[in-house]
N, C-alpha and C. Protein backbone atom coordinates (compact mmCIF):
# COMPACT_ATOMS: atom_id res chain seq x y z
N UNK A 1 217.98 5.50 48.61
CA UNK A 1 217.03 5.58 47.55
C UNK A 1 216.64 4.15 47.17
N UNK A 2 215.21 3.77 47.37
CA UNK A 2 215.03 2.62 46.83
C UNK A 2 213.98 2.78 45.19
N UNK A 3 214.46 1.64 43.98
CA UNK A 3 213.67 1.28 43.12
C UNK A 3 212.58 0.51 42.87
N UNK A 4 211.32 0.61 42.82
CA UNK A 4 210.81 -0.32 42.26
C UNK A 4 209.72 -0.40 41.13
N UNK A 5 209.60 -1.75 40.61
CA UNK A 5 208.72 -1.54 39.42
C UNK A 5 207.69 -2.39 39.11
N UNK A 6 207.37 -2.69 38.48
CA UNK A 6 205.86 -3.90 38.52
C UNK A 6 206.40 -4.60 37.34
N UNK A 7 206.26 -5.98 37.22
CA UNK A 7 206.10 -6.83 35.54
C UNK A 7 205.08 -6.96 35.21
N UNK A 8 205.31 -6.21 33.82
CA UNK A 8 203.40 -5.88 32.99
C UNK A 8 203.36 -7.16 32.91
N UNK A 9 203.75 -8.38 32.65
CA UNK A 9 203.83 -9.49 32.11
C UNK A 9 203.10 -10.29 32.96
N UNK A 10 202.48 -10.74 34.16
CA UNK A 10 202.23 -11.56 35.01
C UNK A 10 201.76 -11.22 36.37
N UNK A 11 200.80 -11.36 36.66
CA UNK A 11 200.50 -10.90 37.69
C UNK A 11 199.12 -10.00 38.14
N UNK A 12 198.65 -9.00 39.23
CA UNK A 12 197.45 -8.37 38.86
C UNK A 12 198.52 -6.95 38.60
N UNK A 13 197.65 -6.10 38.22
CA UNK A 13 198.12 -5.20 37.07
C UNK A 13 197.48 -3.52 38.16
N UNK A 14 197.08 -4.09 39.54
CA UNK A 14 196.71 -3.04 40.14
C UNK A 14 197.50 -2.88 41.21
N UNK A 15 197.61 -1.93 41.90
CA UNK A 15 198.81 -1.79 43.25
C UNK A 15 197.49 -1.36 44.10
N UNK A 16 197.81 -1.78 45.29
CA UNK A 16 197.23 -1.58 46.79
C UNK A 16 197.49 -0.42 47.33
N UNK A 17 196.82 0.74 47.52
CA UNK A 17 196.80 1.72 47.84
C UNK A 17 197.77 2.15 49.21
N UNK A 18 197.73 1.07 49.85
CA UNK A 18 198.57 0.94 51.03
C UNK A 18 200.01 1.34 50.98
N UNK A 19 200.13 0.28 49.73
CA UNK A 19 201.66 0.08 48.87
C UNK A 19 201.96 1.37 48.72
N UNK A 20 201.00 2.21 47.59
CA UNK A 20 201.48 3.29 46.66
C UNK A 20 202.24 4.08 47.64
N UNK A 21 201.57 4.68 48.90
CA UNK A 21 201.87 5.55 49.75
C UNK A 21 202.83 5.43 50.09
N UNK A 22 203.78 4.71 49.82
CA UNK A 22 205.27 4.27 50.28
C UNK A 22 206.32 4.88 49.48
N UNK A 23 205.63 5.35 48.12
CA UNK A 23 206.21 5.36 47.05
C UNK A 23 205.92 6.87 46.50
N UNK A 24 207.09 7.29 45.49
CA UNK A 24 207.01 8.34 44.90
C UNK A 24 206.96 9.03 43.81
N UNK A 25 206.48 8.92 42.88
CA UNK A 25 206.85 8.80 41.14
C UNK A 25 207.44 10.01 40.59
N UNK A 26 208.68 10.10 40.21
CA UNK A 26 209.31 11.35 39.63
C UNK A 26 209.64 11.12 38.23
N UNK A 27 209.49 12.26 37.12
CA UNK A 27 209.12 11.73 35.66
C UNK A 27 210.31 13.07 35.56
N UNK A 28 211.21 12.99 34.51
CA UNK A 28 211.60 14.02 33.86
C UNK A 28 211.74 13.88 32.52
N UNK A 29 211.82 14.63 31.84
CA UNK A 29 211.78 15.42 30.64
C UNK A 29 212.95 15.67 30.22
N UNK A 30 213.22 14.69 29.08
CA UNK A 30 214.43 15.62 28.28
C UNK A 30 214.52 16.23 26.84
N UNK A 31 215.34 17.54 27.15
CA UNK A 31 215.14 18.44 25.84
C UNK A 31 215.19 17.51 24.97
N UNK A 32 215.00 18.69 23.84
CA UNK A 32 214.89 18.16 22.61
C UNK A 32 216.85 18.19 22.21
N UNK A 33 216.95 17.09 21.13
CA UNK A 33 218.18 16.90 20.80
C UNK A 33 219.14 17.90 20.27
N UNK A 34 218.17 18.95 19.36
CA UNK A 34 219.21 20.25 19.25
C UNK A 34 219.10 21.09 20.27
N UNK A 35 218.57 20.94 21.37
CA UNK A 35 218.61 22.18 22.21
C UNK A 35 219.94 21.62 23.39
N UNK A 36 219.74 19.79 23.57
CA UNK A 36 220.65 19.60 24.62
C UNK A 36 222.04 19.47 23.51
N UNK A 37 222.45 19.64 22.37
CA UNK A 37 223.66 19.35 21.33
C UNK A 37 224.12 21.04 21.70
N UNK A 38 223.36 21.98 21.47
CA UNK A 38 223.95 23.77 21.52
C UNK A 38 224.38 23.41 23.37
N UNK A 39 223.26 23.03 23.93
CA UNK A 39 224.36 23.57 25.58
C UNK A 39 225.58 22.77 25.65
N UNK A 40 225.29 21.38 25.16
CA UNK A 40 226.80 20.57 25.54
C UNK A 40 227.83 21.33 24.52
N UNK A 41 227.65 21.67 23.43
CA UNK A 41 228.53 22.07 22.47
C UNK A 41 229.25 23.34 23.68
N UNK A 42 228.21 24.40 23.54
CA UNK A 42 228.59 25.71 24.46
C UNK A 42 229.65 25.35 25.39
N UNK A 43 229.10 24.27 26.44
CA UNK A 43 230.02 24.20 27.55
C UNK A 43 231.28 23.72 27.60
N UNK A 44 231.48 22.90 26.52
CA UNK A 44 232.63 21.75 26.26
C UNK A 44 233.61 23.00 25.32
N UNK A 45 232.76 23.93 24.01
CA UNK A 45 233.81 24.23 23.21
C UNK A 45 234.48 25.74 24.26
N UNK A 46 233.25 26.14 25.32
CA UNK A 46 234.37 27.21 26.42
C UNK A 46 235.33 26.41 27.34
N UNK A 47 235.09 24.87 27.95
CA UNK A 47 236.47 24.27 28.42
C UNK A 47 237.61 24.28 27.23
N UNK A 48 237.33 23.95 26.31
CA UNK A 48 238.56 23.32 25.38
C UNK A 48 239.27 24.34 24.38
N UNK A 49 238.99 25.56 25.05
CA UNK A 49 239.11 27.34 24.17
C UNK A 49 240.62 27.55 24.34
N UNK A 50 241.04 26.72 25.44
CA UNK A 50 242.80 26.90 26.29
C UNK A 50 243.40 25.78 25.49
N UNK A 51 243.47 24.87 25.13
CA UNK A 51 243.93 23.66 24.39
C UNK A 51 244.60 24.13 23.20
N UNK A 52 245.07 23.12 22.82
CA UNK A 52 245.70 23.24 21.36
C UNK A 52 244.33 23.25 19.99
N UNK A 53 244.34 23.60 19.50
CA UNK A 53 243.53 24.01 18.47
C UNK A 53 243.01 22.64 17.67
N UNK A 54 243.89 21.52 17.67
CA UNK A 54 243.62 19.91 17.54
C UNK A 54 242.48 19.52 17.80
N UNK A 55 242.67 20.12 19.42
CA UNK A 55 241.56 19.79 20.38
C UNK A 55 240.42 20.11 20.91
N UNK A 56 240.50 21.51 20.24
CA UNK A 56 239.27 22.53 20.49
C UNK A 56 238.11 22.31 19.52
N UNK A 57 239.04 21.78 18.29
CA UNK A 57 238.06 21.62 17.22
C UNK A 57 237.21 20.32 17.07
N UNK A 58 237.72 19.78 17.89
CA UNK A 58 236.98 18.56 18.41
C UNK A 58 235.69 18.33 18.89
N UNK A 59 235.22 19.73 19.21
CA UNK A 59 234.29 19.87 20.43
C UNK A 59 233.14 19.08 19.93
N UNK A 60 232.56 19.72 18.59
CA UNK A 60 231.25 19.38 17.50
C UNK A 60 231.36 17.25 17.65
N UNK A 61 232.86 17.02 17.84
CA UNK A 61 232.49 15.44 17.03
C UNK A 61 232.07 14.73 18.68
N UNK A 62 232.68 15.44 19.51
CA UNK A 62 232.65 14.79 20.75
C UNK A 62 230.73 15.12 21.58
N UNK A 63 230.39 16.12 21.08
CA UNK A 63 228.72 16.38 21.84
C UNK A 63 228.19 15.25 20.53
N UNK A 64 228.60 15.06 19.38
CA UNK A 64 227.43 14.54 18.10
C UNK A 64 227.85 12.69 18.78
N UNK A 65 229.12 12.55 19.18
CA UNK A 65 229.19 11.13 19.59
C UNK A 65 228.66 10.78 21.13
N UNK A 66 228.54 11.98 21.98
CA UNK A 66 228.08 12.04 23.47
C UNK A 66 226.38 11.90 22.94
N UNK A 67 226.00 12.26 22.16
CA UNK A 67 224.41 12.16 21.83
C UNK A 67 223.67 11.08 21.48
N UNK A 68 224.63 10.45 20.29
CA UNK A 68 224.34 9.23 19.89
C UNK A 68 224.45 7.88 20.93
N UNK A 69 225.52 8.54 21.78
CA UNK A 69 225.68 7.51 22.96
C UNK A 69 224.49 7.43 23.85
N UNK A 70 224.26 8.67 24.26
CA UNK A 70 222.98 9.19 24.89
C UNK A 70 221.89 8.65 24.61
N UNK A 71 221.36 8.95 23.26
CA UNK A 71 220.12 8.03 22.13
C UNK A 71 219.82 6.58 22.62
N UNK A 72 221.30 5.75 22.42
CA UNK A 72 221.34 4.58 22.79
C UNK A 72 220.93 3.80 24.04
N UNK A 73 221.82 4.27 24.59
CA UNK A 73 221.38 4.35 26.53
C UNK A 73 219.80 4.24 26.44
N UNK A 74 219.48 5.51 26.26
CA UNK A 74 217.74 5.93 26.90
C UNK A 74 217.29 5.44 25.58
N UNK A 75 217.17 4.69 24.65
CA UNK A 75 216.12 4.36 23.79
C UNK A 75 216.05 2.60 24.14
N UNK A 76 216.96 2.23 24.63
CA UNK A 76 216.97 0.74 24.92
C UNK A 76 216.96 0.78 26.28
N UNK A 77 216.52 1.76 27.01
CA UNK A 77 216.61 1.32 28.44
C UNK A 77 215.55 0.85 29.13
């Protein structure tokens, strides 16, 4: 898999048609924040259903801190 990207900053601001054809642009989409918080919640609080009860109840702080982590990542990336 190769990356590449252009610097808006310097340079001409058009690509060579030649170029493009080399290349592939794939865009995805991510849910919205309460819809991806209910599936991670779902999936994490049916692993952690066998655990000690400590740990099960954990589930809510661990998707709300996996999100915020998440936020971070992709808002500064």
């Amino acid at each position: 898999m190769f990356t590449a990207c252009m610097n808006p900053k310097s340079g001409s601001f058009s690509v060579d048609l030649r170029l493009t054809r080399h290349f592939t642009l794939i865009s995805c989409l991510t849910a919205e924040k309460e819809i991806l918080k209910t599936i991670y919640f779902q999936i994490l609080d049916n692993h952690l259903c066998n655990f000690d009860k400590a740990c099960a109840d954990l589930s809510g702080k661990i998707v709300e801190a996996t999100m915020i982590t998440f936020q971070g990542v992709a808002l500064n990336a």
